[in-house]
Protein backbone atom coordinates (compact mmCIF):
# COMPACT_ATOMS: atom_id res chain seq x y z
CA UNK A 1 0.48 108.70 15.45
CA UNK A 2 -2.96 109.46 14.55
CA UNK A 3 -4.77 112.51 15.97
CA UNK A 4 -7.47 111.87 18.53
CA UNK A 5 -10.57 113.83 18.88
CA UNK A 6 -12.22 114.03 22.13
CA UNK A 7 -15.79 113.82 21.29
CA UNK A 8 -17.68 114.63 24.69
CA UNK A 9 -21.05 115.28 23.92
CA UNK A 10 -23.52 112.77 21.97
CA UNK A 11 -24.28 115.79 19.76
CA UNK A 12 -20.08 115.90 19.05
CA UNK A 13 -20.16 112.26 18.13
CA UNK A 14 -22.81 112.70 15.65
CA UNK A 15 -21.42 116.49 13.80
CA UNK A 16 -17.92 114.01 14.09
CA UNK A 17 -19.99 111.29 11.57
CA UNK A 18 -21.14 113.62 9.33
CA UNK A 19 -18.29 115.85 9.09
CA UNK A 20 -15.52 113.10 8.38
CA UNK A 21 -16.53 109.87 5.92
CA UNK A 22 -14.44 107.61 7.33
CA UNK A 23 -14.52 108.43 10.96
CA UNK A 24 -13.37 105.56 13.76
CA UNK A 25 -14.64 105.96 17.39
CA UNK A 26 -13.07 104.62 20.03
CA UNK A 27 -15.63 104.16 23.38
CA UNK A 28 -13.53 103.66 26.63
CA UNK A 29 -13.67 104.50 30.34
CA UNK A 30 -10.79 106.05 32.51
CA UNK A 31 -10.74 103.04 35.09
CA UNK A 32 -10.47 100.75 32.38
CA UNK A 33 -6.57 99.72 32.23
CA UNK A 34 -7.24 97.63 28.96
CA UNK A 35 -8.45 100.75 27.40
CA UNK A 36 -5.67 102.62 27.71
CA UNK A 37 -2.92 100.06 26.33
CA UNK A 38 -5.29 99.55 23.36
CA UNK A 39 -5.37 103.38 22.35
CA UNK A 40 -1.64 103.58 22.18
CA UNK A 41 -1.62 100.73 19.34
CA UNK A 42 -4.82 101.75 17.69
CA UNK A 43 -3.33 105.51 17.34
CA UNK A 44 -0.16 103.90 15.88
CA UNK A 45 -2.33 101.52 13.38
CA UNK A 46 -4.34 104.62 12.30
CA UNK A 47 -1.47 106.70 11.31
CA UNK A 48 -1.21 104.24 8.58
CA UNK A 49 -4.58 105.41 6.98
CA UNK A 50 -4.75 109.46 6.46
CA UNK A 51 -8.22 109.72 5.44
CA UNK A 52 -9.22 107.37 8.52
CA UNK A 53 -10.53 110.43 11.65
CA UNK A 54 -10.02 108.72 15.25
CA UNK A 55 -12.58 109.84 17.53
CA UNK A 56 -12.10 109.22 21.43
CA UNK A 57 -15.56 109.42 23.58
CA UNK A 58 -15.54 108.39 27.17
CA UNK A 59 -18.62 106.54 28.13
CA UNK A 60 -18.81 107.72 31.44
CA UNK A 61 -18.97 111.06 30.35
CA UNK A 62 -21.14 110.48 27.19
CA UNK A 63 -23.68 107.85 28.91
CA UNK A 64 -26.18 107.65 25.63
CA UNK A 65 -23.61 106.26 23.49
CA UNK A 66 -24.19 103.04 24.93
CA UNK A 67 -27.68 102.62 23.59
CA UNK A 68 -27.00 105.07 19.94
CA UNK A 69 -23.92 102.40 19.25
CA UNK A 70 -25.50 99.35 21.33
CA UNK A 71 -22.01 98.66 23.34
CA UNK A 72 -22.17 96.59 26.20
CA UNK A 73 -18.18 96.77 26.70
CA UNK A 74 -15.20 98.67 26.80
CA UNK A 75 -13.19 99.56 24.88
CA UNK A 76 -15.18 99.53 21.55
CA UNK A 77 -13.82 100.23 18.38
CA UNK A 78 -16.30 101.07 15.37
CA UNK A 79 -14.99 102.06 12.01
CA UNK A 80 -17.96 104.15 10.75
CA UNK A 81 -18.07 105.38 6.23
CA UNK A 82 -20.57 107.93 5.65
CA UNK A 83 -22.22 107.27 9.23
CA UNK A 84 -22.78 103.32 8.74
CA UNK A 85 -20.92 100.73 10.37
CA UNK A 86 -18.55 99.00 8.81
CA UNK A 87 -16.42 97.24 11.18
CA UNK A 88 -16.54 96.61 15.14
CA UNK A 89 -13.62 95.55 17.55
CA UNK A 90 -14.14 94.39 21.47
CA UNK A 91 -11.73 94.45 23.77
CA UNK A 92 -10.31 91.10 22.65
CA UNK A 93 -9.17 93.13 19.69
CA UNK A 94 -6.14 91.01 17.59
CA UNK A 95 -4.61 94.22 15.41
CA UNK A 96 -3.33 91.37 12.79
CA UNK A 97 -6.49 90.84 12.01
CA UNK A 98 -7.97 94.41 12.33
CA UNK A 99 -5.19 95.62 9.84
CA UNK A 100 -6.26 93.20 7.29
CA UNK A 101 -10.00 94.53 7.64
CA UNK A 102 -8.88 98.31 7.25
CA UNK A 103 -6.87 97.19 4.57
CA UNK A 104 -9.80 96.07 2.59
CA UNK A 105 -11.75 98.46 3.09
CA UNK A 106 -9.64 101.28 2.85
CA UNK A 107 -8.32 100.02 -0.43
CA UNK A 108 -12.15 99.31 -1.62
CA UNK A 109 -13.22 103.08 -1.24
CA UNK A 110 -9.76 105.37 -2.01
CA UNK A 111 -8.89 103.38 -5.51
């Protein structure tokens, strides 16, 4: 199970970025039951990827991500190399699909 960093500050989000190259940030709220069932899997998924950081920010505490990352909608996923994005999941998220995307990638930039 991948470890989750709470990120609770905008300026925590952005030292998060720089500090890990392939960071992904997952943007939920507490009253959002779809949110919470999503984690569980995504955690599981990202165990699969060591260099891959998971980064948890709550939008209700962390208001400005909303316009930094332009969500709309929770939960968000964005997987984010060297602070650009590189993939983005809604809450219709089908994990088939985002495994074969990480897969790509992650095979692209650790050869």
């Amino acid at each position: 199970m991948e470890k989750l960093n709470e990120l609770t500050t905008l300026k925590m989000v952005e030292e998060f970025l720089e500090n890990n190259e392939f960071s992904f940030l997952y943007i939920s709220r507490p009253e959002c039951s779809t949110c919470h069932a999503i984690l569980y899997k995504l955690r599981e998924l990202l165990g699969h990827y060591p260099l891959i950081h998971l980064g948890h920010i709550d939008a209700n505490k962390v208001e400005e991500v909303a316009e930094k990352f332009l969500i709309f909608t929770v939960p968000i996923m964005l997987l984010m190399i060297d602070q650009k994005e590189y993939i983005r999941e809604d809450r219709f998220v089908r994990f088939d699909r985002l495994k074969k995307k990480l897969d790509q990638i992650y095979d692209m930039y650790t050869r």
